[in-house]
Structures are given as structure tokens and as C-alpha cells.
C-alpha atoms as a PDB file:
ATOM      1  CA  UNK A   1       0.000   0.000   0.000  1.00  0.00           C
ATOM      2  CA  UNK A   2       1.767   3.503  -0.688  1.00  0.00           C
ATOM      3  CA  UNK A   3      -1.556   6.077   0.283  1.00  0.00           C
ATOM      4  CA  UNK A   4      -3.327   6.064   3.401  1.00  0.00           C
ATOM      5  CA  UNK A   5      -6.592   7.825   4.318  1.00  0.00           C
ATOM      6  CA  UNK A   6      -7.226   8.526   8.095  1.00  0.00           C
ATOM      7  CA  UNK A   7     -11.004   9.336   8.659  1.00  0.00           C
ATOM      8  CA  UNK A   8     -12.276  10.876  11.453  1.00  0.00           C
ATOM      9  CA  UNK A   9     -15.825  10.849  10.870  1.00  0.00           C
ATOM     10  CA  UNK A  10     -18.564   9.604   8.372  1.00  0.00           C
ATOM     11  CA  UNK A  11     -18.889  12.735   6.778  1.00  0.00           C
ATOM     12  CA  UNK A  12     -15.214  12.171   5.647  1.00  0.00           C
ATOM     13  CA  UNK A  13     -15.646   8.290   4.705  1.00  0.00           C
ATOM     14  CA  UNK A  14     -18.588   9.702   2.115  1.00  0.00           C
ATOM     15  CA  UNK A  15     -16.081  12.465   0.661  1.00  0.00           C
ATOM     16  CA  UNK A  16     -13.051  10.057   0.624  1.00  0.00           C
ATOM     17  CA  UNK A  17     -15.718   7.736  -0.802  1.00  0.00           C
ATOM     18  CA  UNK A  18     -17.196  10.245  -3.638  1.00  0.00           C
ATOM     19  CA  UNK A  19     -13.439  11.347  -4.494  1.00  0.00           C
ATOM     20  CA  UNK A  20     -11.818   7.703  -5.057  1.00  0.00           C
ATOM     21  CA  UNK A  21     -14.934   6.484  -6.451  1.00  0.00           C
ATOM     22  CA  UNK A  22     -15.240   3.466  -4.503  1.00  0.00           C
ATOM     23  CA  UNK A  23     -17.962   3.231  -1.450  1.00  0.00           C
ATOM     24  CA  UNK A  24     -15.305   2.248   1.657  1.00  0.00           C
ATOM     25  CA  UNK A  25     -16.302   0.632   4.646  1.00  0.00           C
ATOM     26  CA  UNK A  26     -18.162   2.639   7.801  1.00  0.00           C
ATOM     27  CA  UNK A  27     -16.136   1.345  10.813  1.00  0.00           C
ATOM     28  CA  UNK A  28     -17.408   1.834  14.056  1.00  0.00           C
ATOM     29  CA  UNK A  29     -14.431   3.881  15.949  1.00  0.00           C
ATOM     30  CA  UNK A  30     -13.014   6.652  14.619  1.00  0.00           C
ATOM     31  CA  UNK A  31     -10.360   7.161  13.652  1.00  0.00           C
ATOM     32  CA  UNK A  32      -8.922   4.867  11.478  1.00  0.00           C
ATOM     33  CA  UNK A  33      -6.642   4.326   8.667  1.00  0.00           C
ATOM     34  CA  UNK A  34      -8.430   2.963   4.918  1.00  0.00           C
ATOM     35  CA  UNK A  35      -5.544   1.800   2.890  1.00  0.00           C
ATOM     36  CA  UNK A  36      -6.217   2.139  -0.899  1.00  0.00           C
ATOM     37  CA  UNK A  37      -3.665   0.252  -3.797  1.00  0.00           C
ATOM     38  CA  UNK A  38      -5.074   0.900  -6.992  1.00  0.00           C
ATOM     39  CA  UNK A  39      -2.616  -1.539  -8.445  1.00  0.00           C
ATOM     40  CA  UNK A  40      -4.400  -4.684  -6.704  1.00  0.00           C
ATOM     41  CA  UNK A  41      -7.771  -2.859  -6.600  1.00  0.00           C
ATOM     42  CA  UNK A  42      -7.990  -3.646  -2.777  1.00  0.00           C
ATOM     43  CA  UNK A  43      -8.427  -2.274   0.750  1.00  0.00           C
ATOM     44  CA  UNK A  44      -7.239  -2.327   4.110  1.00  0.00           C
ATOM     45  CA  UNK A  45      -8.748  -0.869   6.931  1.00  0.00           C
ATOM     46  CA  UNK A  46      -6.449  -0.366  10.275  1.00  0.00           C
ATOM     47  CA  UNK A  47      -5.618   1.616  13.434  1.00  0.00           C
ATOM     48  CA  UNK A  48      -3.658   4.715  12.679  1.00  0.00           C
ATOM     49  CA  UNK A  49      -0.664   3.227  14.541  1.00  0.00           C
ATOM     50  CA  UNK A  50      -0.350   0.591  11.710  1.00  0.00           C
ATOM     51  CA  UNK A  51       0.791   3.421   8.999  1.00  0.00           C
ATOM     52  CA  UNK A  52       4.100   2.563   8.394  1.00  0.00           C
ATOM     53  CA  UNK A  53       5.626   3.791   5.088  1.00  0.00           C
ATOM     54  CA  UNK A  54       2.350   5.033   3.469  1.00  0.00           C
ATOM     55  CA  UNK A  55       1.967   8.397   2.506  1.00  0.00           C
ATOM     56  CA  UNK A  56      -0.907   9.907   4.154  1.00  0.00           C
ATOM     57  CA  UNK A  57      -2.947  11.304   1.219  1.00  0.00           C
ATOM     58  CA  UNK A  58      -5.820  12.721   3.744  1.00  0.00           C
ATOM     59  CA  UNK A  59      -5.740  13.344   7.427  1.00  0.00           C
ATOM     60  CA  UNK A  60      -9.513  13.547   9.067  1.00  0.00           C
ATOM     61  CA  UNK A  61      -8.179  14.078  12.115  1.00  0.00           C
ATOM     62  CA  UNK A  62      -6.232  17.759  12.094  1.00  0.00           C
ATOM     63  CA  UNK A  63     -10.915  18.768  10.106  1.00  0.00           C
ATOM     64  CA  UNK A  64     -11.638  17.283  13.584  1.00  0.00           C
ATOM     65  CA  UNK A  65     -10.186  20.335  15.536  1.00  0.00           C
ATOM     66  CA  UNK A  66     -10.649  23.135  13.786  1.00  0.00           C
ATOM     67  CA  UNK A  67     -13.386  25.629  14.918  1.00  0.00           C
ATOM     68  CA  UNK A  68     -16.894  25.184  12.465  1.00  0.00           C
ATOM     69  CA  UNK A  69     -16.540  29.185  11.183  1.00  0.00           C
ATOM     70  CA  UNK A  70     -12.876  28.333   9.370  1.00  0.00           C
ATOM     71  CA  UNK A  71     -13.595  24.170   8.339  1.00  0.00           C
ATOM     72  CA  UNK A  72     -12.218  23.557   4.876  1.00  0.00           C
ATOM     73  CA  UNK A  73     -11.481  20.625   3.164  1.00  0.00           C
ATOM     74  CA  UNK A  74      -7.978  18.484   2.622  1.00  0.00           C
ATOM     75  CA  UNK A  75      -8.069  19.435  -1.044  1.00  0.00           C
ATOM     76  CA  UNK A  76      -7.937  23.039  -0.080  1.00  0.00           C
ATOM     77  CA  UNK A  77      -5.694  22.259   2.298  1.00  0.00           C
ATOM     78  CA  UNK A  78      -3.593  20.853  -0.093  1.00  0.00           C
ATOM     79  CA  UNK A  79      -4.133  23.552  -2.727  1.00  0.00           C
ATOM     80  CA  UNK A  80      -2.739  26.309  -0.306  1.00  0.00           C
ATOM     81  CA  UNK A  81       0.075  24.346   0.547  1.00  0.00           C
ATOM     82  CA  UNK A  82       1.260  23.349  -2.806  1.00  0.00           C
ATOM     83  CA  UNK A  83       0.291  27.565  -3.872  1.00  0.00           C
ATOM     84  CA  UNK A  84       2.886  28.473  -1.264  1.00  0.00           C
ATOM     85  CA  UNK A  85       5.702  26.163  -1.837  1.00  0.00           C
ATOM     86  CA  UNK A  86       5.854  27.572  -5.496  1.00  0.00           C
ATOM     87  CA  UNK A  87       4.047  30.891  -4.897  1.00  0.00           C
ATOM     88  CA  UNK A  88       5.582  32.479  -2.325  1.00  0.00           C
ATOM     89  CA  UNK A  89       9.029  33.276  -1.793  1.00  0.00           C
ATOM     90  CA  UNK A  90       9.403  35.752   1.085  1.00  0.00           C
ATOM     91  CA  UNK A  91       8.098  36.330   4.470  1.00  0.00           C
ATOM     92  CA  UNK A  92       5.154  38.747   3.187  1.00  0.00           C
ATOM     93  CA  UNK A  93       2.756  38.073   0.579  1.00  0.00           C
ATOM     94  CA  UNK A  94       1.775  40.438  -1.508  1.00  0.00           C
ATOM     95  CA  UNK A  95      -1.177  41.319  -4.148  1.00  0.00           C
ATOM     96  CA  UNK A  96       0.700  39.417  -6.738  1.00  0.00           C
ATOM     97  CA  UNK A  97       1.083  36.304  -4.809  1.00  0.00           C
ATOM     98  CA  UNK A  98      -2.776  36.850  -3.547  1.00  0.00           C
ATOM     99  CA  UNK A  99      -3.731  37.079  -7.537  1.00  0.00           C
ATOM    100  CA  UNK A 100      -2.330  33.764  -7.879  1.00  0.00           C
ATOM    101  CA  UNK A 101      -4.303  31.816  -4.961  1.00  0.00           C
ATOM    102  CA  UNK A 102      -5.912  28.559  -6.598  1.00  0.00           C
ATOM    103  CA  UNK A 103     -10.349  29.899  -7.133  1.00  0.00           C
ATOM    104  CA  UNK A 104     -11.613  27.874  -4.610  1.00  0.00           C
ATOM    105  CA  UNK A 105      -9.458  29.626  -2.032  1.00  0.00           C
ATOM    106  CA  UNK A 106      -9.320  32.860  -3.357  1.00  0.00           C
ATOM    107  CA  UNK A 107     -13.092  33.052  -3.108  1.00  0.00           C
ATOM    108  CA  UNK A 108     -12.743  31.583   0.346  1.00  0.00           C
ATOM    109  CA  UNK A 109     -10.222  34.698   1.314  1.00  0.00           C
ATOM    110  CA  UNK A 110     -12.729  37.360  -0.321  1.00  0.00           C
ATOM    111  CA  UNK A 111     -15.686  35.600   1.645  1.00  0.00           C
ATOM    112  CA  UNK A 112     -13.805  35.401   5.045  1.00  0.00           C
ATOM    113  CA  UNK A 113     -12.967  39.458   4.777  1.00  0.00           C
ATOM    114  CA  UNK A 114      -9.505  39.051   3.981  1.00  0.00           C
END
């Protein structure tokens, strides 16, 4: 297995569900660890302490404690980060850098009042 999905709730089974298009299992304690190989079409279901080498493609756990007003998704999450490792190159970001956010969170920044 190389990707590993920790879910912390069953909102995030159904989007981790919807976005590999496969309908994963609804485990009774949360969380927990859905191992996906698209080479063998299989997978594994485990405790978080069994992730060994897998990269962890989605992380339920860090959705869990944020507050409700500022919940986003991993993809956004993911979009920022990847915006600001080639985006932005010094300690202040400017309108440049903002005109360059991926859509989804540039209309989250305009919506949250900047």
C-alpha cells in the first residue's frame, strides 16, 4: 500500500468515498486508517498506529479540531500548501502572490474578509 486515508468521521468516509470512487467501509471507531492500492484494486482498513511507510494522502483528524466558522477541506488544504511552496518566496505576501491563490481559495479569502 503507498496512500493512506485517516477518517475521522462519516462525513469524511462519504467524501473520501465520492473522491476515489469506490464506497469504503463505515467502521465503528473513529479514527482509522483505509488503505487504498489501486494496483491490486484492494483495501485495508487499520488503526492509525499501523501506517508505516504510506503516505498519508488525507488526514480527518487535524478537520476534527478546527473551529466550524474556518472548516475547509484536505483538497484546499492541499491547494494552499502546494500555492505556497511555489508561490511564495518571502516572508510577506503580496497582491501578486494573492492574484495567484488557486479559485476555490481565493473566493474563500474574499468571503472570510480578507
Amino acid at each position: 500500500m503507498d496512500r493512506a486515508y485517516i477518517v475521522a468521521n462519516e462525513r469524511q468516509v462519504d467524501e473520501i468515498s465520492k473522491m476515489l470512487g469506490i464506497n469504503l467501509t463505515k467502521m465503528l471507531v473513529f479514527p482509522y486508517v483505509t488503505y487504498v492500492d489501486n494496483v491490486n484494486s484492494s483495501l485495508m482498513y487499520g488503526g492509525v498506529g499501523s501506517i508505516k511507510n504510506e503516505k498519508i494522502a488525507f488526514d480527518g483528524r487535524k478537520e476534527e479540531k478546527m473551529s466550524e466558522k474556518y472548516v475547509v477541506s484536505q483538497k484546499f488544504m492541499n491547494e494552499l500548501n502546494e500555492w505556497k511552496e511555489h508561490r511564495v518566496v518571502a516572508t510577506f505576501v503580496n497582491d501578486e502572490d494573492i492574484s495567484h491563490l488557486p479559485i476555490n481559495v481565493y473566493d474563500w479569502w474574499l468571503s472570510n474578509g480578507r
